[in-house]
Protein backbone atom coordinates (compact mmCIF):
# COMPACT_ATOMS: atom_id res chain seq x y z
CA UNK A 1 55.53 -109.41 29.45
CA UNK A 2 54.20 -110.73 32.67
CA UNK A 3 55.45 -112.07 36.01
CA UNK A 4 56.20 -115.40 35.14
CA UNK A 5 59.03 -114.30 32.33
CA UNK A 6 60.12 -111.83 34.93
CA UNK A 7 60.62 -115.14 37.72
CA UNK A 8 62.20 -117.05 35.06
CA UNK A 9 64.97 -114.83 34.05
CA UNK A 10 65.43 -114.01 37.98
CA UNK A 11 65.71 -117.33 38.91
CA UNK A 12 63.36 -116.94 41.64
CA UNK A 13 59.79 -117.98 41.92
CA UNK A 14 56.30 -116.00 40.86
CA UNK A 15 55.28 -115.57 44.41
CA UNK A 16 59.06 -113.76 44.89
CA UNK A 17 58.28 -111.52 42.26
CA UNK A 18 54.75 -110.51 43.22
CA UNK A 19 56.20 -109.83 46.83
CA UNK A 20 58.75 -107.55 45.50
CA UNK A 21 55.86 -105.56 43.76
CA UNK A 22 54.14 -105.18 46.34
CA UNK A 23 56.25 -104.92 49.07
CA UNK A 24 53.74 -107.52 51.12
CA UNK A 25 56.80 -109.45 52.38
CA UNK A 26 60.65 -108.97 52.81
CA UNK A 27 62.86 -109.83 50.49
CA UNK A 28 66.79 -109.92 50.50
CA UNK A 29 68.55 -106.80 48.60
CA UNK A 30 70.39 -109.05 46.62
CA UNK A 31 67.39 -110.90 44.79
CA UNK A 32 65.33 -107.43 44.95
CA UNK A 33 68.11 -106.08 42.91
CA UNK A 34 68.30 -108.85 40.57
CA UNK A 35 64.20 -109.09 40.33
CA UNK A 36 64.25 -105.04 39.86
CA UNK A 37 67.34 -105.36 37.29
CA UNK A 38 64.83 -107.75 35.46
CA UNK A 39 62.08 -105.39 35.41
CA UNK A 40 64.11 -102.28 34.53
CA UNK A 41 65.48 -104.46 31.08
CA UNK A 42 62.07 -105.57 30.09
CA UNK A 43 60.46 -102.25 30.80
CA UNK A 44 57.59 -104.17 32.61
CA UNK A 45 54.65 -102.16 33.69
CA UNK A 46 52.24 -104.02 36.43
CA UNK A 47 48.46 -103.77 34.78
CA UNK A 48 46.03 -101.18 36.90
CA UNK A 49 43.94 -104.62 37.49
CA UNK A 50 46.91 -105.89 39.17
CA UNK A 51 47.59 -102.65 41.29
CA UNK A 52 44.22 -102.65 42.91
CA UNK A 53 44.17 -106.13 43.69
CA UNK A 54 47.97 -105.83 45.32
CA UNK A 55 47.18 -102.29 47.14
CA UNK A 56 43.25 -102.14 46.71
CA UNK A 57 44.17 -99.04 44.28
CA UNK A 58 43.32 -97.96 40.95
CA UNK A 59 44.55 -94.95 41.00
CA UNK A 60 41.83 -93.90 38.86
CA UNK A 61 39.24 -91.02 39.77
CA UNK A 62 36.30 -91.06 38.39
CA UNK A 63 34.64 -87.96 36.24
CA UNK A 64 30.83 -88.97 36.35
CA UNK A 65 29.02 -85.60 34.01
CA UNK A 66 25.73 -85.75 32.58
CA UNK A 67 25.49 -83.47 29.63
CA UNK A 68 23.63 -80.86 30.40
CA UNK A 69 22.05 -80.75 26.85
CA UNK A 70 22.34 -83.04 23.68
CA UNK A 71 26.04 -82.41 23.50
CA UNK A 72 28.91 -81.49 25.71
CA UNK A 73 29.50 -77.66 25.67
CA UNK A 74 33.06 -75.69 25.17
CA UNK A 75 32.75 -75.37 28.76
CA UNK A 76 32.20 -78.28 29.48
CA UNK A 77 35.03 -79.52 27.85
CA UNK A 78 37.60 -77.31 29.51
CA UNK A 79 36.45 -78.73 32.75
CA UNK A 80 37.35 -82.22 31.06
CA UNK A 81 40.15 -81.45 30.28
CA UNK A 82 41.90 -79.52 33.25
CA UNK A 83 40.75 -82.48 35.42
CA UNK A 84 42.63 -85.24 33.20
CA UNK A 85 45.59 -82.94 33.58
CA UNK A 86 45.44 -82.43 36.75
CA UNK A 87 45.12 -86.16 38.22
CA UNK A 88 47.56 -86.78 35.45
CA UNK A 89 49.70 -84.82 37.73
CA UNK A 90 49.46 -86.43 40.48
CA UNK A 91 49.96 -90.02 39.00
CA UNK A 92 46.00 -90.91 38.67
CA UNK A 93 44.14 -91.57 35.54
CA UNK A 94 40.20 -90.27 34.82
CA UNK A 95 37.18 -92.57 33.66
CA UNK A 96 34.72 -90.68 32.31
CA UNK A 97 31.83 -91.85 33.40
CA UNK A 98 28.78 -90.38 30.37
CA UNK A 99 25.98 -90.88 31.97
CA UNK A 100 22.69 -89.76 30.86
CA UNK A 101 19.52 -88.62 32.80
CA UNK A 102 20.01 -88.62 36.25
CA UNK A 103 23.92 -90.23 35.98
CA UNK A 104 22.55 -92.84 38.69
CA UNK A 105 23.66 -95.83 36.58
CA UNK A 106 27.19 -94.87 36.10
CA UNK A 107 27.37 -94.26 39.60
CA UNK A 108 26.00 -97.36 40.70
CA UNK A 109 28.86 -99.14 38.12
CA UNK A 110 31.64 -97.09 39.58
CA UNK A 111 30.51 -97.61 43.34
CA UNK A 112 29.68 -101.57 42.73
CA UNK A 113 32.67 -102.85 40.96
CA UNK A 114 35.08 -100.23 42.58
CA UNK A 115 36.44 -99.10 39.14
CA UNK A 116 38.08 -96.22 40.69
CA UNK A 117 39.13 -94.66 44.19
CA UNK A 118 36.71 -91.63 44.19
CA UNK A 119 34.79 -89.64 42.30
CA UNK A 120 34.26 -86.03 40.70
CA UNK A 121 30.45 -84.74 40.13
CA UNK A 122 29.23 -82.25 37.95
CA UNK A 123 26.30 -80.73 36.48
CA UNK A 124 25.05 -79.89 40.17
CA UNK A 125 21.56 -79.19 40.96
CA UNK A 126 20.13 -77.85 44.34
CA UNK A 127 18.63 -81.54 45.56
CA UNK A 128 20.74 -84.29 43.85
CA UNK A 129 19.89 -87.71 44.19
CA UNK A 130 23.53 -88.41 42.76
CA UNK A 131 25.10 -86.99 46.32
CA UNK A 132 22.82 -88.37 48.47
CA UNK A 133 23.76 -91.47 47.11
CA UNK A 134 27.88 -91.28 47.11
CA UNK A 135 27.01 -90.11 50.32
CA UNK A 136 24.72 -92.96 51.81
CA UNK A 137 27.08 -95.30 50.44
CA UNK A 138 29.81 -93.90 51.59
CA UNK A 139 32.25 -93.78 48.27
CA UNK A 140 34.72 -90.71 48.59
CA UNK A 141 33.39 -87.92 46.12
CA UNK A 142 33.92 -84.02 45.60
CA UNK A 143 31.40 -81.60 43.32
CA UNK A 144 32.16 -79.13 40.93
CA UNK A 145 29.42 -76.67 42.33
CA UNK A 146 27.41 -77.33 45.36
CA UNK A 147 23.82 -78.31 46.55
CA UNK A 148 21.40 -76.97 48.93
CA UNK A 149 23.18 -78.39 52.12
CA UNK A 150 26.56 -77.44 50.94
CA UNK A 151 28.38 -77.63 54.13
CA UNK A 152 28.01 -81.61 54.34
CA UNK A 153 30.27 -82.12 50.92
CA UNK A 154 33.69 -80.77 49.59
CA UNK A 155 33.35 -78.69 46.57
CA UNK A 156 34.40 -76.25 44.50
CA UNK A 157 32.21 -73.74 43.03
CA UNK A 158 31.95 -70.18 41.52
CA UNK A 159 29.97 -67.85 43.20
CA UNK A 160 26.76 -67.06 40.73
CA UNK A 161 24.90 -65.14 43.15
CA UNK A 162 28.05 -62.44 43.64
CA UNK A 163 29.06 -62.96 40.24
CA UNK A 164 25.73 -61.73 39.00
CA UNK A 165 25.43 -59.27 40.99
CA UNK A 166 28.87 -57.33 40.17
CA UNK A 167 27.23 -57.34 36.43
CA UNK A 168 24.70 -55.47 37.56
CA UNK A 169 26.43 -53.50 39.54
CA UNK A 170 28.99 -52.49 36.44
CA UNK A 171 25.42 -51.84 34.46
CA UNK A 172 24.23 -49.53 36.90
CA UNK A 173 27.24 -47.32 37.18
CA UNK A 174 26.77 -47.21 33.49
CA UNK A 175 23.52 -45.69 34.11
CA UNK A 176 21.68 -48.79 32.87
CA UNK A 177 18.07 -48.53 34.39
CA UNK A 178 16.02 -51.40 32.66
CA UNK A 179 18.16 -54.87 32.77
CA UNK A 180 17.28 -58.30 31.60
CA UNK A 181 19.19 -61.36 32.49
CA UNK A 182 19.62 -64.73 30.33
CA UNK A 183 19.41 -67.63 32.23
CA UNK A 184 19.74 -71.64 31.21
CA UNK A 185 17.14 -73.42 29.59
CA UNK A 186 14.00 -74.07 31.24
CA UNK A 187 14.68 -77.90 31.60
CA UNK A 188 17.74 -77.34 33.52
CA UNK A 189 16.23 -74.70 35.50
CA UNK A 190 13.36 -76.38 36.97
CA UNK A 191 15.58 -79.64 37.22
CA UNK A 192 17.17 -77.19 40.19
CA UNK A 193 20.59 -76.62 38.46
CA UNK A 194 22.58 -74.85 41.16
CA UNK A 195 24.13 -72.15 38.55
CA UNK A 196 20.95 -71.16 37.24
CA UNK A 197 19.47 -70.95 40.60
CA UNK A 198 22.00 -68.76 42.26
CA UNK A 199 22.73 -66.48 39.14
CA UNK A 200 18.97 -65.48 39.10
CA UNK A 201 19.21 -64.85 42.96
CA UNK A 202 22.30 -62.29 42.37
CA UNK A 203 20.22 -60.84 39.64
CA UNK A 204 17.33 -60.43 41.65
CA UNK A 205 18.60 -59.31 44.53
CA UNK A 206 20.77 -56.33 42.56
CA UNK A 207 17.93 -55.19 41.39
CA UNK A 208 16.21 -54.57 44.18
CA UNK A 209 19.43 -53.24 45.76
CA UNK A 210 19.54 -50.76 43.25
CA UNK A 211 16.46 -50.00 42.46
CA UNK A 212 16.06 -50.67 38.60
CA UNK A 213 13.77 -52.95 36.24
CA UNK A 214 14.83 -56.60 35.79
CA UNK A 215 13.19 -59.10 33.86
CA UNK A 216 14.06 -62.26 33.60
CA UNK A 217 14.25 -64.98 31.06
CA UNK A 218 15.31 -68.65 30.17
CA UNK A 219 17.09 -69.27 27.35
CA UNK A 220 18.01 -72.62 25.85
CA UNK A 221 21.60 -73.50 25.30
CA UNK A 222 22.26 -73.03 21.61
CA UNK A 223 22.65 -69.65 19.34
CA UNK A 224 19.17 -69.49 18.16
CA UNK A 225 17.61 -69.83 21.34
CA UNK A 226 19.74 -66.57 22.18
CA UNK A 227 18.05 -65.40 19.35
CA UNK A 228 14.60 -66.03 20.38
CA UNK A 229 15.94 -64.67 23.84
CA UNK A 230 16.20 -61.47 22.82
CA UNK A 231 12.98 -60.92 20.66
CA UNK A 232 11.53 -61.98 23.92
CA UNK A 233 13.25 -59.22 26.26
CA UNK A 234 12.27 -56.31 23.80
CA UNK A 235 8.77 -57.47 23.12
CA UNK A 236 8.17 -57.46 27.36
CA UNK A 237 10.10 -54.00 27.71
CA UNK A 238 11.30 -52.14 24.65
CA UNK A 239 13.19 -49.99 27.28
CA UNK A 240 15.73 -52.27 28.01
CA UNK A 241 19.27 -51.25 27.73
CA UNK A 242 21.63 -54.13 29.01
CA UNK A 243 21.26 -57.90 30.01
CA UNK A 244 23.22 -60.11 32.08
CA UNK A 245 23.66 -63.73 30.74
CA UNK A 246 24.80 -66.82 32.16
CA UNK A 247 24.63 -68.72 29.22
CA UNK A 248 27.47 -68.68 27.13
CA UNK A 249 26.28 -71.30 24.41
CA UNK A 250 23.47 -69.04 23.39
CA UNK A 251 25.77 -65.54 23.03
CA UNK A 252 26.27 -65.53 19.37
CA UNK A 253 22.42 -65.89 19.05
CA UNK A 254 22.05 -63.07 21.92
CA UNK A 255 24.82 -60.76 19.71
CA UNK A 256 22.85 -61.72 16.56
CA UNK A 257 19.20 -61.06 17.62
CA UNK A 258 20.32 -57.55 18.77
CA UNK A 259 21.90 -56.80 15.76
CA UNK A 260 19.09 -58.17 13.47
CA UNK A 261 16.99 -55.84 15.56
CA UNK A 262 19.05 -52.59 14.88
CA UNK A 263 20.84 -52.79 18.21
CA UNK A 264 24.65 -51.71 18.15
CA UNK A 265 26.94 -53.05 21.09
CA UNK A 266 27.54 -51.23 23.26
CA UNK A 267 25.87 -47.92 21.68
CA UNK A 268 22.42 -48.61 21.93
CA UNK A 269 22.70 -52.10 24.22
CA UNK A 270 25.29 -53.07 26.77
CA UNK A 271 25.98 -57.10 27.10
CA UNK A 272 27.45 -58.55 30.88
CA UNK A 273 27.34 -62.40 32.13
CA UNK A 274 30.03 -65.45 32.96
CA UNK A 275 31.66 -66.94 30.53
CA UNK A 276 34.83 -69.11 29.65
CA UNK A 277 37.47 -66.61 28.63
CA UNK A 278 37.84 -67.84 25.16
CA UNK A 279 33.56 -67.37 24.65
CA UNK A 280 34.27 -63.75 26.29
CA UNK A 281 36.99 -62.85 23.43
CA UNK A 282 35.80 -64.73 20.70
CA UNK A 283 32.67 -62.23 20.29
CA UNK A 284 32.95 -59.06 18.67
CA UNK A 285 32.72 -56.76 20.43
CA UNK A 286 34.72 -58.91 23.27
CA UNK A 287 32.33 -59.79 26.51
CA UNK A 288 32.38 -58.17 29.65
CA UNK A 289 32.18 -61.22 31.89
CA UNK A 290 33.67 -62.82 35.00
CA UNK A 291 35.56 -65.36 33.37
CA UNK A 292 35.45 -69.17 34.56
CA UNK A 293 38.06 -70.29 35.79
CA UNK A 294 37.80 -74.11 34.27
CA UNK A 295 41.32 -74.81 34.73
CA UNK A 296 41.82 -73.88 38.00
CA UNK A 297 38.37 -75.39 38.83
CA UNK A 298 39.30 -78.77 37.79
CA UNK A 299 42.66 -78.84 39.77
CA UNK A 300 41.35 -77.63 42.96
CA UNK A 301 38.52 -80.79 42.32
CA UNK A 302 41.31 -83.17 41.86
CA UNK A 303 43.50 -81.96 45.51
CA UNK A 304 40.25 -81.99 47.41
CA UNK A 305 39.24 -85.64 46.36
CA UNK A 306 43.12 -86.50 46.57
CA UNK A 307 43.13 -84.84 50.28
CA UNK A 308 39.87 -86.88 51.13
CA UNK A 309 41.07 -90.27 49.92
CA UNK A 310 44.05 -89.35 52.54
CA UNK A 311 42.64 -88.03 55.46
CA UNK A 312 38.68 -89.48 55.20
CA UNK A 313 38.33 -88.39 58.93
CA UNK A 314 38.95 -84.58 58.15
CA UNK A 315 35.93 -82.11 58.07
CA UNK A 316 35.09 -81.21 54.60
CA UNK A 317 36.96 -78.17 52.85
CA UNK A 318 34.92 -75.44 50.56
CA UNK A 319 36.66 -73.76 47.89
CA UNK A 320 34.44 -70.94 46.63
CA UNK A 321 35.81 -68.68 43.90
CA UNK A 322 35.01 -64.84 42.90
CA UNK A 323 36.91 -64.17 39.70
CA UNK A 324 37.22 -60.36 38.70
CA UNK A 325 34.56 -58.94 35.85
CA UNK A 326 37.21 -58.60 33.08
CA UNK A 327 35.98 -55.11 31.58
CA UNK A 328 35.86 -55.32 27.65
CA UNK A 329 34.17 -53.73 24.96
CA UNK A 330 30.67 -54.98 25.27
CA UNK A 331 29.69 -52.62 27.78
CA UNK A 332 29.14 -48.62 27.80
CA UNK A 333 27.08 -46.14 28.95
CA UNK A 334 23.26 -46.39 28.51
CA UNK A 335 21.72 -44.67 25.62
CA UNK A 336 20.85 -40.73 26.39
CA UNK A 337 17.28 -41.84 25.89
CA UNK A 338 17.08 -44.61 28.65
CA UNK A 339 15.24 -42.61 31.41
């Protein structure tokens, strides 16, 4: 159904009707109501092309996330999905804008043919080229973690370097002396992912603070990588007792390469890190971990982009988030024989 059947059962003309939809010019209540009466028995719907050209709208945001690997993670997904949901609350849709490498060319799409009214970015690293660029070109946008200049953006982020560091902290009280922590792989690393950056700065940092060993290792995102990970940590110090780990896609490798090597959890080896909740309680024994918040993550992405599409002039807002370390099962007290 389009505008033209809606004129001719109004008896008024196309240019009527399109002035009622948009409210552009007035029109008298009487053929408003009979244009509206129209519209309300054919169950017409005006087309998002339609809506941006009458209001220069679409309300569309756009989600533009690089996989970090070869394949979207769990976590990764979550944050998907709780950003759908919540611009579905508030009456916008979300193109997903897959973008590989660098995401430059699906940002250069969005920004050129104004597909949607802002933007979400994820996948943050320390310097990235993607927010300089939103930024120089002036196209609203919000992150979902932060760069090196954070206070020029809005974003919201967990805090890796605190996060990290209450892990530790929970190991120590344990009496855990020799700690090693699991980072991301060594491509995302060195590509300056923010998370990977900040977690091993909370790790380092504790350690020093407290005094213990730390060693620290990358890890590729996958279960035998976690594998690998921890062949690695007992080869460089047979001592160790606990790790922190930041990356949840290689934890049933990390559970598995302890066990293959004789270790119980948490008798002989204590596990810690950040995880979705449903990673953290899908392992047995359940993880100790600050759990991400995805859900709330995504909705707080979606009302800062929302509050910057409405008041463009205001100076940006930060929302930085601290979850508790949910104590489970996958953490005790060090071995008698740690020393």
């Amino acid at each position: 159904m389009n505008i033209g059947e809606i004129a001719r059962r109004a008896g008024v003309s196309r240019s009527t009707v399109s002035y009622a939809l948009s409210g552009k010019r007035s029109i008298s209540p009487a053929t408003r109501a009979r244009i509206q009466a129209v519209i309300d028995e054919l169950g017409y719907q005006p087309s998002a092309t339609a809506r941006a050209l009458s209001s220069g709208e679409t309300r569309t945001l756009g989600l533009v996330f690089p996989p970090a690997g070869s394949h979207y993670t769990d976590m990764q997904l979550d944050f998907i999905g709780s950003l759908v949901e919540a611009a579905a609350g508030f009456g916008y849709d979300v193109l997903l804008a897959a973008a590989v490498g660098d995401g430059q060319q699906g940002l250069r799409r969005l920004v050129a043919e104004r597909r949607v009214d802002g933007a979400v970015l994820m996948e943050i690293r320390l310097d990235d080229a993607r927010v300089d660029y939103l930024a120089e070109a002036g196209f609203p946008f919000v992150t979902i973690g932060r760069t090196g200049e954070p206070e020029r953006t809005r974003w919201v982020d967990l805090d890796y370097t605190a996060l990290v560091r209450s892990c530790v902290t929970h190991l120590v009280q344990l009496g855990h002396r020799r700690i090693a922590f699991v980072n991301r792989s060594e491509r995302l690393f060195h590509a300056g992912y923010e998370s990977a950056h900040r977690s091993l700065t909370g790790f380092e940092r504790a350690c020093a603070e407290y005094g213990v060993v730390g060693t620290a290792h990358l890890c590729g995102d996958d279960p035998a990588s976690g594998e690998d990970a921890i062949g690695r940590i007992l080869a460089a110090d047979p001592g160790t007792t606990a790790l922190v780990t930041v990356n949840e896609a290689a934890l049933g490798g990390l559970y598995r390469g302890l066990a293959a090597r004789g270790r119980a959890i948490p008798g002989d080896f204590s596990v810690t890190g950040i995880a979705a909740g449903r990673w953290a309680t899908a392992v047995t024994p359940q993880l100790t971990a600050a759990d991400v918040p995805a859900i709330e993550m995504g909705r707080v992405a979606v009302e800062l982009l929302l509050e910057l599409l409405a008041t463009p002039d205001v100076p940006p807002r930060h929302v930085l988030l601290t979850p508790p370390v949910s104590l489970r099962a996958s953490a005790g007290p060090a071995p008698a024989s740690d020393d």
